[in-house]
C-alpha atoms as a PDB file:
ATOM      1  CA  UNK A   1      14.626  81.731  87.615  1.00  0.00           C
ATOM      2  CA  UNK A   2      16.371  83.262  90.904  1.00  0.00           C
ATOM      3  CA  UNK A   3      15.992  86.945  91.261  1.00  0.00           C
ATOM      4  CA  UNK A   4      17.039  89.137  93.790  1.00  0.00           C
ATOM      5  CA  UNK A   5      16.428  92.357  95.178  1.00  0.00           C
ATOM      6  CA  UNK A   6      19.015  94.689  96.744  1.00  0.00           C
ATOM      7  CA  UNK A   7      18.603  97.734  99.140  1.00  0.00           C
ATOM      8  CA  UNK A   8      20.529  99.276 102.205  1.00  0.00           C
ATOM      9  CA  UNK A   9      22.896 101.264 100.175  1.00  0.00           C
ATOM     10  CA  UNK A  10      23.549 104.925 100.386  1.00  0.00           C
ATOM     11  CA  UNK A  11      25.944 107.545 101.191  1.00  0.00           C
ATOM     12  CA  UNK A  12      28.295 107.739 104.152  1.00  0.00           C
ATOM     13  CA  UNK A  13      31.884 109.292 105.222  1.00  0.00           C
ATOM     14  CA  UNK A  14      34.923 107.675 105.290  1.00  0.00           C
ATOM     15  CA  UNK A  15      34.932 104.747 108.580  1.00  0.00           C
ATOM     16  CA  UNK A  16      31.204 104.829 108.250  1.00  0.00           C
ATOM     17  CA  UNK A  17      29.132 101.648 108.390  1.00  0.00           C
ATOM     18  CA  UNK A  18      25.970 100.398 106.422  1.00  0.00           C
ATOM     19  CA  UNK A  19      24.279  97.039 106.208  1.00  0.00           C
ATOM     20  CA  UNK A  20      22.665  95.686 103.082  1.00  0.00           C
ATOM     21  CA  UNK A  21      20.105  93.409 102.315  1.00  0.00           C
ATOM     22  CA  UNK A  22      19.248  90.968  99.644  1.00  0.00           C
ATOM     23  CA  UNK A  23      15.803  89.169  98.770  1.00  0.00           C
ATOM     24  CA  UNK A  24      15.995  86.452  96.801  1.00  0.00           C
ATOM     25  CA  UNK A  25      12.785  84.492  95.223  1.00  0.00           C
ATOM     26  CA  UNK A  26      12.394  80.886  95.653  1.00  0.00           C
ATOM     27  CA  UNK A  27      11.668  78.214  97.806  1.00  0.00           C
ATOM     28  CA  UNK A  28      15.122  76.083  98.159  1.00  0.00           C
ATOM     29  CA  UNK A  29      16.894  79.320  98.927  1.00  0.00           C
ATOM     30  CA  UNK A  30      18.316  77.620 101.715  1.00  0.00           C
ATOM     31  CA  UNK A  31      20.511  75.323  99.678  1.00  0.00           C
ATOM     32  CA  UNK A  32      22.313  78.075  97.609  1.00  0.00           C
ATOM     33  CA  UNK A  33      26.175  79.421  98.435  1.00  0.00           C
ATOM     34  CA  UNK A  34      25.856  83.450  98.276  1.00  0.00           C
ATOM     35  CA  UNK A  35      27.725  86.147  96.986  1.00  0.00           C
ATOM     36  CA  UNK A  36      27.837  89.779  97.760  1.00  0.00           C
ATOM     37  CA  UNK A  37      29.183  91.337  94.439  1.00  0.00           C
ATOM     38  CA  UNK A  38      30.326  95.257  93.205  1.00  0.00           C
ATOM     39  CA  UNK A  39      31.050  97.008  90.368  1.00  0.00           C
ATOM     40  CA  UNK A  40      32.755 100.549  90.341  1.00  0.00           C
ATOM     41  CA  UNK A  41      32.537 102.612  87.609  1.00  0.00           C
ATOM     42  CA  UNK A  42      35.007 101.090  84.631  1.00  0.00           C
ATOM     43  CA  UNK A  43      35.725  98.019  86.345  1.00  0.00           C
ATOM     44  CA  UNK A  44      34.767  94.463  86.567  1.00  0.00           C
ATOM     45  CA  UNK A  45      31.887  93.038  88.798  1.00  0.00           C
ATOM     46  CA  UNK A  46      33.994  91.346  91.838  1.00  0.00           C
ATOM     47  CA  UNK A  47      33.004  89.414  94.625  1.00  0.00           C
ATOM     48  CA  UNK A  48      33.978  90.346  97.496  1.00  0.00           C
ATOM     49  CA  UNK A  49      31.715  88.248 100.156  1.00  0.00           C
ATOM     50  CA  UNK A  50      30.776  84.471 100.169  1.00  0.00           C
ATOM     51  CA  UNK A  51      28.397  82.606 102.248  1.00  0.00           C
ATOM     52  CA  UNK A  52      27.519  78.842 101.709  1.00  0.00           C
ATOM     53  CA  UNK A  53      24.497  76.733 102.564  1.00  0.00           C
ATOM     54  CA  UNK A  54      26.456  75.620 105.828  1.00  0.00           C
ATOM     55  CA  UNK A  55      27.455  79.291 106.971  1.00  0.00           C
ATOM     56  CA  UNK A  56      31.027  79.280 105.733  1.00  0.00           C
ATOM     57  CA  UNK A  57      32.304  82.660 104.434  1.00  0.00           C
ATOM     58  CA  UNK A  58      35.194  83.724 102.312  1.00  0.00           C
ATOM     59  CA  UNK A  59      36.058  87.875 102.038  1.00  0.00           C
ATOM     60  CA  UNK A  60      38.262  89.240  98.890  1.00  0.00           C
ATOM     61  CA  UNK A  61      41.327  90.390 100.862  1.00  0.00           C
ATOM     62  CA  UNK A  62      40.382  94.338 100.011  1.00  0.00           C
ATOM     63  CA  UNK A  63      37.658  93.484 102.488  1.00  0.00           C
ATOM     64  CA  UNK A  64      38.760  91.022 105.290  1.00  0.00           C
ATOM     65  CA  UNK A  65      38.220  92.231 108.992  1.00  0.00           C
ATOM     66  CA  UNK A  66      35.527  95.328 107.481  1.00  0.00           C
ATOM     67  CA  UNK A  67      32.522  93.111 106.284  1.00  0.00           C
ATOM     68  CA  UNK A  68      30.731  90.481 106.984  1.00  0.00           C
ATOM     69  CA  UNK A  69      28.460  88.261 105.723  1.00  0.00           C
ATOM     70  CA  UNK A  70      25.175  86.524 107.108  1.00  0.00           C
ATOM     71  CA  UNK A  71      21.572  84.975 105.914  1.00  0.00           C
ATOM     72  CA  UNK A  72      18.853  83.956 107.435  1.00  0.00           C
ATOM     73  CA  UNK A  73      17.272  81.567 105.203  1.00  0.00           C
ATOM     74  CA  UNK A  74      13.562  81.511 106.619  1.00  0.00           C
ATOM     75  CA  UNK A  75      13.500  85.075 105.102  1.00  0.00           C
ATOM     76  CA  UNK A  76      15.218  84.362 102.128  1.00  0.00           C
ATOM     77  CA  UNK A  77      17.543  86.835 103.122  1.00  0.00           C
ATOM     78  CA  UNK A  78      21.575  87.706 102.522  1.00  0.00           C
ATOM     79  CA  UNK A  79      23.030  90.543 104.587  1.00  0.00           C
ATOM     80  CA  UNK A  80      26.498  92.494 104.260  1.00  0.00           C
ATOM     81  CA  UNK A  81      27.576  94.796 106.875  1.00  0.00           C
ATOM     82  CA  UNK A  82      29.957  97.037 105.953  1.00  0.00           C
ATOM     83  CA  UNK A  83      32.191  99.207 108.577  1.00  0.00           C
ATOM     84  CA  UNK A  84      35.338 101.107 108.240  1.00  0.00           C
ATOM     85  CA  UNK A  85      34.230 102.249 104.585  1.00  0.00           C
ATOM     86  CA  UNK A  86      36.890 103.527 102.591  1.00  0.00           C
ATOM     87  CA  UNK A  87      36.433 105.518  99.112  1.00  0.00           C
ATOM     88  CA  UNK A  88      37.616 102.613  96.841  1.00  0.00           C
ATOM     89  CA  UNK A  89      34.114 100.614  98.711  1.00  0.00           C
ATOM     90  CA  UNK A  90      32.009 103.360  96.690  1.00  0.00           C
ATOM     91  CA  UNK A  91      30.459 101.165  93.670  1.00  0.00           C
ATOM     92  CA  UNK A  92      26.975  99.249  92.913  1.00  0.00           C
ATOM     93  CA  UNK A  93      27.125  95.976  95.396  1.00  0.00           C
ATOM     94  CA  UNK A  94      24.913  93.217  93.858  1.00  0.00           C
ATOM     95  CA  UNK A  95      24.037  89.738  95.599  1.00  0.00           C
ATOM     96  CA  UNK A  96      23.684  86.057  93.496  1.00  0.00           C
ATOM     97  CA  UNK A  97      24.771  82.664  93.866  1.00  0.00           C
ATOM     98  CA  UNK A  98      28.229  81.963  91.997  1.00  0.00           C
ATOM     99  CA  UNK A  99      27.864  81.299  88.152  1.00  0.00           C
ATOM    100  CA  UNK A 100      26.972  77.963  87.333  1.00  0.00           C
ATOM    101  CA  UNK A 101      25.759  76.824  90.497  1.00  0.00           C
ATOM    102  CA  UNK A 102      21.660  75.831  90.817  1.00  0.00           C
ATOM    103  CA  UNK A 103      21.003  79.109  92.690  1.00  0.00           C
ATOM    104  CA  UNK A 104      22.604  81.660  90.035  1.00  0.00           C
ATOM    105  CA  UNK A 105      20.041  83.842  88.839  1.00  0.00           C
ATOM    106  CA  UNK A 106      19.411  87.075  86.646  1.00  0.00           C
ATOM    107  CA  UNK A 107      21.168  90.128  88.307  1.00  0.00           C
ATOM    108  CA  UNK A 108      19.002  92.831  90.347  1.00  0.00           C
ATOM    109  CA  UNK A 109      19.382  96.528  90.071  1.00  0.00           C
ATOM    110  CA  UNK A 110      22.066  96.861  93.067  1.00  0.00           C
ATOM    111  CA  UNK A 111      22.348  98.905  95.464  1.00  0.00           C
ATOM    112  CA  UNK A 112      24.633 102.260  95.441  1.00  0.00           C
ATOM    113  CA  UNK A 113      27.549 103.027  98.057  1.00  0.00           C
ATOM    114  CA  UNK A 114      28.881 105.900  98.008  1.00  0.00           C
ATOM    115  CA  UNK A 115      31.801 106.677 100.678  1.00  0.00           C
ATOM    116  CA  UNK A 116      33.381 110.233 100.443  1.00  0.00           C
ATOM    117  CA  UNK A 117      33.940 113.213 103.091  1.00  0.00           C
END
């Protein structure tokens, strides 16, 4: 099974920027649509970041024109950079492919953000 392995988070103030990085095991990474993913405390995991095997990206509208996503697929990586962080950003960002789809995998531990003055 897909896993993946998140890192880059942290704490920041308010218009801050941070960039975080996913790992993800496997050999036909390359293949695989991407999400970026958060949960804040109470509330439901959401993507908010989509990249698919050909480089086309979707952002949840809470997000357009702040983040964007990349990979480079002969690291196996997946890459969100953050800027203009607001307070309702702060939650545990997770990566995986979409539910259902060959490249979904078992969730990592995340990665904190924190944004607060």
């Amino acid at each position: 099974q897909v896993q993946f392995v998140e890192s880059g988070g942290g704490s920041v103030q308010p218009g801050g920027s941070l960039r975080l990085s996913c790992r993800a095991s496997g050999s036909i990474f390359s293949i695989y649509g991407m999400g970026w993913y958060r949960q804040a405390p109470g509330k439901q995991r959401e993507l908010v970041a989509y990249i698919s095997s050909g480089n086309s990206t979707n952002y949840a509208d809470s997000v357009k024109g702040r983040f964007t996503i990349s990979r480079d697929n002969a690291k196996n990586m997946v890459y969100l950079h953050m800027n203009s962080l607001k307070p309702e950003d702060t939650a545990l960002y997770y990566c995986n492919a979409p539910r259902g789809t060959p490249g979904f995998g078992s969730w990592g531990q995340g990665t904190q953000v924190t944004v607060s003055s």
